[in-house]
Protein backbone atom coordinates (compact mmCIF):
# COMPACT_ATOMS: atom_id res chain seq x y z
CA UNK A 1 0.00 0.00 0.00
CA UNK A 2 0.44 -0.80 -2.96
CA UNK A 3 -2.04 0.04 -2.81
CA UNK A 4 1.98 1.90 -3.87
CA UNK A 5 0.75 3.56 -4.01
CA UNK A 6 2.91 6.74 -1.90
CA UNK A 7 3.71 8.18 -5.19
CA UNK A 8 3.96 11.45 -5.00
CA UNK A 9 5.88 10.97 -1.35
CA UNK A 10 8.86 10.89 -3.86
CA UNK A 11 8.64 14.27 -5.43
CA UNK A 12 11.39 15.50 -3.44
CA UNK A 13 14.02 13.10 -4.44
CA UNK A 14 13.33 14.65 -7.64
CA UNK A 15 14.91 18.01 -6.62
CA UNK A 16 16.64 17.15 -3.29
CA UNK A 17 20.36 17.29 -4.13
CA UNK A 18 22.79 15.57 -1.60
CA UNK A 19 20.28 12.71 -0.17
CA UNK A 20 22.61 10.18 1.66
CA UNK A 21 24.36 8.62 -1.89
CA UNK A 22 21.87 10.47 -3.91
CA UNK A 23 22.97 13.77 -6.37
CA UNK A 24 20.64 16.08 -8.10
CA UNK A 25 21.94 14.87 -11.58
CA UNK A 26 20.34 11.42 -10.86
CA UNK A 27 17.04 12.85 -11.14
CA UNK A 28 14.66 15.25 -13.19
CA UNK A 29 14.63 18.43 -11.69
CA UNK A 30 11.34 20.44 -11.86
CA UNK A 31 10.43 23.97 -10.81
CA UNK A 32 7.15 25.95 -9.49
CA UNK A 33 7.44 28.82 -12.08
CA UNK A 34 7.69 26.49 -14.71
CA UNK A 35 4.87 26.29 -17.63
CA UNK A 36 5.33 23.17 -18.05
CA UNK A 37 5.66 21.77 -13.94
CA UNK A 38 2.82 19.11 -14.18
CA UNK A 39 4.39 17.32 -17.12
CA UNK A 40 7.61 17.80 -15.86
CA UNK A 41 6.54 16.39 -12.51
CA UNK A 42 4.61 13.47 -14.00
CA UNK A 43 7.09 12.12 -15.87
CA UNK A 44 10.19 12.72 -12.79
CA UNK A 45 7.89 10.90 -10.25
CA UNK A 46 7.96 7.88 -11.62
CA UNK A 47 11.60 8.21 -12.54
CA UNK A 48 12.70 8.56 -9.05
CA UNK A 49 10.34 5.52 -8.12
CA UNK A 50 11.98 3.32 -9.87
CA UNK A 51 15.07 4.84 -8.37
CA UNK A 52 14.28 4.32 -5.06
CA UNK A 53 13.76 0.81 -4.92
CA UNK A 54 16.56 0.50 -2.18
CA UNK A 55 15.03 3.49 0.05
CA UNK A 56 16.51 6.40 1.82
CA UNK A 57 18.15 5.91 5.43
CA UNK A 58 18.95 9.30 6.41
CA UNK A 59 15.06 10.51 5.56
CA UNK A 60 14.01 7.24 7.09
CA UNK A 61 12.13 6.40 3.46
CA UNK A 62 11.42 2.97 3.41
CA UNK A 63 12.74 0.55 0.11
CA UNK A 64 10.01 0.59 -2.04
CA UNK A 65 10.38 -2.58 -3.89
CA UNK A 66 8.66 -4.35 -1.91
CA UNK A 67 7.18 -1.85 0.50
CA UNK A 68 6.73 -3.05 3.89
CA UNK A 69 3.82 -2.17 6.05
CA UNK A 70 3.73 -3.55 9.82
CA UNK A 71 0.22 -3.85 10.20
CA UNK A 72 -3.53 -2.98 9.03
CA UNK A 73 -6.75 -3.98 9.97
CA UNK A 74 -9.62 -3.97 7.87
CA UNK A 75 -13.32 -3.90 8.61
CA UNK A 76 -16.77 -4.41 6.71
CA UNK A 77 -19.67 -4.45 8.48
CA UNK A 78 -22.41 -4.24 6.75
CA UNK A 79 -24.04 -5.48 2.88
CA UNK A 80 -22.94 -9.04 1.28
CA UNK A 81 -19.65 -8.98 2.89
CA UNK A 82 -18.88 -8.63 6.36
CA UNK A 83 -15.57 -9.42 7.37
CA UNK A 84 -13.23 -8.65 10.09
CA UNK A 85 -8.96 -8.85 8.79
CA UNK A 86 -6.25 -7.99 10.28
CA UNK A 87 -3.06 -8.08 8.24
CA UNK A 88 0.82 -8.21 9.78
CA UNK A 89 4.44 -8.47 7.50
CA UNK A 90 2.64 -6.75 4.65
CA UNK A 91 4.81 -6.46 1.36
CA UNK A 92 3.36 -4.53 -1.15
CA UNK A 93 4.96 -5.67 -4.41
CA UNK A 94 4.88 -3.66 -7.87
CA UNK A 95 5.02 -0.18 -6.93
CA UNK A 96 8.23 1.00 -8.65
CA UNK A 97 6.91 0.12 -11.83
CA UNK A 98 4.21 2.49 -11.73
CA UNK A 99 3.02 5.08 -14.19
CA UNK A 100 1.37 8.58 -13.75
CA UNK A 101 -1.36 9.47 -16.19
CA UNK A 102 -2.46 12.81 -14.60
CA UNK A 103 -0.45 15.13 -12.20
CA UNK A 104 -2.18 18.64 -10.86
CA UNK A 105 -0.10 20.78 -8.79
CA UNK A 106 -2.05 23.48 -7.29
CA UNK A 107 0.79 24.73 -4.48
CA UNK A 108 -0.68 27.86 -3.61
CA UNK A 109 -3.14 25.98 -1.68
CA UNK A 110 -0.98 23.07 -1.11
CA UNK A 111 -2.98 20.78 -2.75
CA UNK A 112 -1.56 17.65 -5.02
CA UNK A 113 -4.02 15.73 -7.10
CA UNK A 114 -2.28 12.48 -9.57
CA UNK A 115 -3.99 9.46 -11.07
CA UNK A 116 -0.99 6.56 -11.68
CA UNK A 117 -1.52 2.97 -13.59
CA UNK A 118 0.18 0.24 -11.24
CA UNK A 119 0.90 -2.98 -14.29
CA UNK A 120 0.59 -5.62 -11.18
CA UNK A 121 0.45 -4.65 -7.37
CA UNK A 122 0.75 -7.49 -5.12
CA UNK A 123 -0.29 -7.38 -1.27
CA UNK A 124 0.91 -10.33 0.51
CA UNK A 125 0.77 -10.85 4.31
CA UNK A 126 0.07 -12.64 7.61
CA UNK A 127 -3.43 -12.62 8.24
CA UNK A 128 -6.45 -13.42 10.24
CA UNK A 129 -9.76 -13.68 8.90
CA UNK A 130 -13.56 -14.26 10.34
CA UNK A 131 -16.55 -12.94 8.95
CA UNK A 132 -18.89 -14.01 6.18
CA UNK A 133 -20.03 -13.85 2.16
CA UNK A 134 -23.17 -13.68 0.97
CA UNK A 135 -24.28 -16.37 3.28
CA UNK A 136 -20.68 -18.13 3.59
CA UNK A 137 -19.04 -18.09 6.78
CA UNK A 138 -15.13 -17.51 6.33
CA UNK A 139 -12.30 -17.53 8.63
CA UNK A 140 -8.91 -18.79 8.25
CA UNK A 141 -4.99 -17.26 9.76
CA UNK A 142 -2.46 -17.88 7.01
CA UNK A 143 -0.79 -16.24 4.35
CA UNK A 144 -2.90 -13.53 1.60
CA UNK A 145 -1.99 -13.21 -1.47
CA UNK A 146 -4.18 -10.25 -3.23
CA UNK A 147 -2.98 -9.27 -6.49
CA UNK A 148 -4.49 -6.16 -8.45
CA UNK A 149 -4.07 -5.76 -12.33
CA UNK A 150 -3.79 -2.88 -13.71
CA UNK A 151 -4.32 -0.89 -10.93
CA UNK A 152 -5.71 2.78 -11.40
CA UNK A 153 -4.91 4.97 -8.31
CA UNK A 154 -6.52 7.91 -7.56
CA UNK A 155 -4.53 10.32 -5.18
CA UNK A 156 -5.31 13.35 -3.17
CA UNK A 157 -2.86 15.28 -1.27
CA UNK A 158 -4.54 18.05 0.82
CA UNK A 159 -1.59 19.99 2.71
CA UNK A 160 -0.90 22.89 5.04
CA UNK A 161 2.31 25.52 5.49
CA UNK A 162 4.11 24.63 8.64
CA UNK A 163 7.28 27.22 9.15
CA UNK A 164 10.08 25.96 11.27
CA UNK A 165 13.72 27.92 11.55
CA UNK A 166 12.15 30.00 8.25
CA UNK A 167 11.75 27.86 5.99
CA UNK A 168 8.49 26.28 4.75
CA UNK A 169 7.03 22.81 4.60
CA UNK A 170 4.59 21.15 3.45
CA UNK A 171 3.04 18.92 5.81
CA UNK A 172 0.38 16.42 4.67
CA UNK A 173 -3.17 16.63 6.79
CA UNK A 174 -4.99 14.33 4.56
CA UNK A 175 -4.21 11.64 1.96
CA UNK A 176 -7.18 10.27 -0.04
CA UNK A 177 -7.02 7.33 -2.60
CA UNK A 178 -9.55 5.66 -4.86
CA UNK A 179 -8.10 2.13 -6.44
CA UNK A 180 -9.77 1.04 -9.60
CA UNK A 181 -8.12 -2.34 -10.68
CA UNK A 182 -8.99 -3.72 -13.64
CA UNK A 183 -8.68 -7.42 -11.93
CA UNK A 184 -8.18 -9.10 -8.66
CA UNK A 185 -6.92 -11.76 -7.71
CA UNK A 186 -7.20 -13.53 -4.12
CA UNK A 187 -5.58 -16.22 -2.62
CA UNK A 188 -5.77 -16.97 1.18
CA UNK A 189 -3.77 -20.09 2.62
CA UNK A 190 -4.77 -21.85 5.36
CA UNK A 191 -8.26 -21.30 5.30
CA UNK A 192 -11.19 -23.01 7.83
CA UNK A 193 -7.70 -24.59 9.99
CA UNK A 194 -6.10 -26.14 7.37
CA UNK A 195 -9.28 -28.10 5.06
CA UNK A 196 -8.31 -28.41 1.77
CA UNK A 197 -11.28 -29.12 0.35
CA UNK A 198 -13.55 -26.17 2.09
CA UNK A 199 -10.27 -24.02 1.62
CA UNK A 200 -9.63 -24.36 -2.38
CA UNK A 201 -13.67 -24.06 -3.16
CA UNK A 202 -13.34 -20.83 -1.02
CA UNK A 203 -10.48 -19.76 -2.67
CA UNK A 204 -12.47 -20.91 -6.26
CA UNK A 205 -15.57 -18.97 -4.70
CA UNK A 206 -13.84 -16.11 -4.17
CA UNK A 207 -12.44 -14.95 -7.72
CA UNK A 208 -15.55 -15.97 -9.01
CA UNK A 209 -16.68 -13.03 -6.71
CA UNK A 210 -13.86 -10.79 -6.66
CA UNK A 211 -15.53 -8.07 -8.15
CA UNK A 212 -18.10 -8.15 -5.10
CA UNK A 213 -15.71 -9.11 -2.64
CA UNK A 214 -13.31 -6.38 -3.94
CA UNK A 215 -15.78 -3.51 -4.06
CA UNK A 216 -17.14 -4.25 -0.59
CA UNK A 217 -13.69 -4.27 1.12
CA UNK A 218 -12.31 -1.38 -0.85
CA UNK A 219 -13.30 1.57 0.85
CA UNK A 220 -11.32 -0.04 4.22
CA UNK A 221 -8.50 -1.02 2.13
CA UNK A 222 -8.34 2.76 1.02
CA UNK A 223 -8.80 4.01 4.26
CA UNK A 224 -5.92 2.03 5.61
CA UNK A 225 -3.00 1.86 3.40
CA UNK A 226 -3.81 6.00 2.85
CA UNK A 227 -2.74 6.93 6.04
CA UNK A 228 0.28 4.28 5.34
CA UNK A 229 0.92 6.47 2.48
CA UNK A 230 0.03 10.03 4.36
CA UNK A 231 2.95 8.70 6.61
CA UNK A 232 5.41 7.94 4.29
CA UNK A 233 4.81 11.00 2.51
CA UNK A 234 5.65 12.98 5.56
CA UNK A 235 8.79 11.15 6.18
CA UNK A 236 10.55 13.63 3.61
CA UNK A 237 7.72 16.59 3.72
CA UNK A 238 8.31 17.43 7.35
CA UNK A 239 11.91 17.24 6.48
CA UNK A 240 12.78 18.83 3.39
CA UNK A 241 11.69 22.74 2.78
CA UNK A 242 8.83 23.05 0.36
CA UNK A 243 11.40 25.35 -1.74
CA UNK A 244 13.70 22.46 -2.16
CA UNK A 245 10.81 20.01 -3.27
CA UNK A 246 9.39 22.49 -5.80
CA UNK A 247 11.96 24.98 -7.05
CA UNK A 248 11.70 28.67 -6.89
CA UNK A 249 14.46 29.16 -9.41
């Protein structure tokens, strides 16, 4: 989460010189005044993505191929599915190979709006799971495997000056994603304590549901992995100057 994904979390390697064994000439460098900053921006964030696979130590950025997430828990509680999860060792894998399609920059009211493409995002993790489908009871503790093709994400940074020493960052007070996969995929192992049988038709019952199962769970799956990303994000926001993210000159 994936998912990913914490895109735009990365526009300050872009025009960060100096980052631990990073230089300025490994990346695109884009500025505010610039007529062009959106398509400059939206084709450097993916750049440095793909970049940063290995992570940052000194800004505490995580490697982002996979990601790694400690925990979520996600909750449905009401319609067709209703289903209590709670996920540990996530590994969110795919990220670094994603594409933006959109990028708005509106920094005057420090507000950052992208849509991305994500080719394959898996999410694979420790979990517990009790609830039921339809009329399906489900519960199982094992290993999930749920794999999104395709994935559209729709991000939406909503930020707020803080001035420290100043200087001028941009601190991230809400980060809002929509995922629109074209196709999931679910696997859970280990499901009912080990049946095979009750397991692999629930497995088989499942992706012939996905879209269902998907769309019920989504709106928790958002809600979670976005303040993952809001966090990440402001791992190198609270840190780096707003000046030295977006260029003045």
């Amino acid at each position: 989460m994936p998912i990913r994904c914490a895109l735009v979390c990365f526009l300050s390697i872009v025009s960060t010189p100096n980052i631990s064994m990073i230089t300025a000439e490994d990346f695109t460098r884009c500025r505010q005044k610039d007529s062009k900053l959106n398509e400059c921006l939206k084709m450097a964030v993916p750049d440095a993505l793909r970049r940063m696979k290995k992570g940052i130590p000194s800004l505490s950025v995580p490697p982002m191929e996979p990601l790694h997430v400690n925990s979520i828990n996600v909750d449905s509680g009401s319609g067709p599915v209703v289903i209590t999860q709670m996920y540990k060792n996530i590994k969110l894998h795919g990220l670094t190979n994603t594409l933006l399609t959109l990028y708005k920059a509106d920094l005057k009211n420090y507000r950052l709006r992208t849509d991305s493409i994500t080719p394959k995002m898996e999410f694979i993790a420790d979990y517990i799971m009790r609830g039921r489908i339809l009329l399906l009871p489900i519960q199982g503790k094992g290993v999930a495997n749920i794999t999104m093709v395709n994935l559209v994400v729709k991000h939406d940074l909503i930020g707020e000056p803080v001035v420290r020493d100043g200087e001028t960052y941009m601190h991230i007070k809400d980060y809002r994603v929509k995922f629109i996969p074209q196709k999931v995929v679910l696997y859970f192992s280990n499901l009912f304590n080990g049946d095979k049988v009750l397991g692999d038709n629930m497995n088989e019952f499942l992706n012939s549901n996905s879209d269902l199962v998907f769309n019920e769970l989504k709106e928790s799956y958002e809600k979670s992995l976005s303040s993952v990303f809001q966090n990440v994000t402001n791992e190198i926001f609270d840190r780096v100057p707003m000046n030295k993210i977006f260029l003045e000159e």
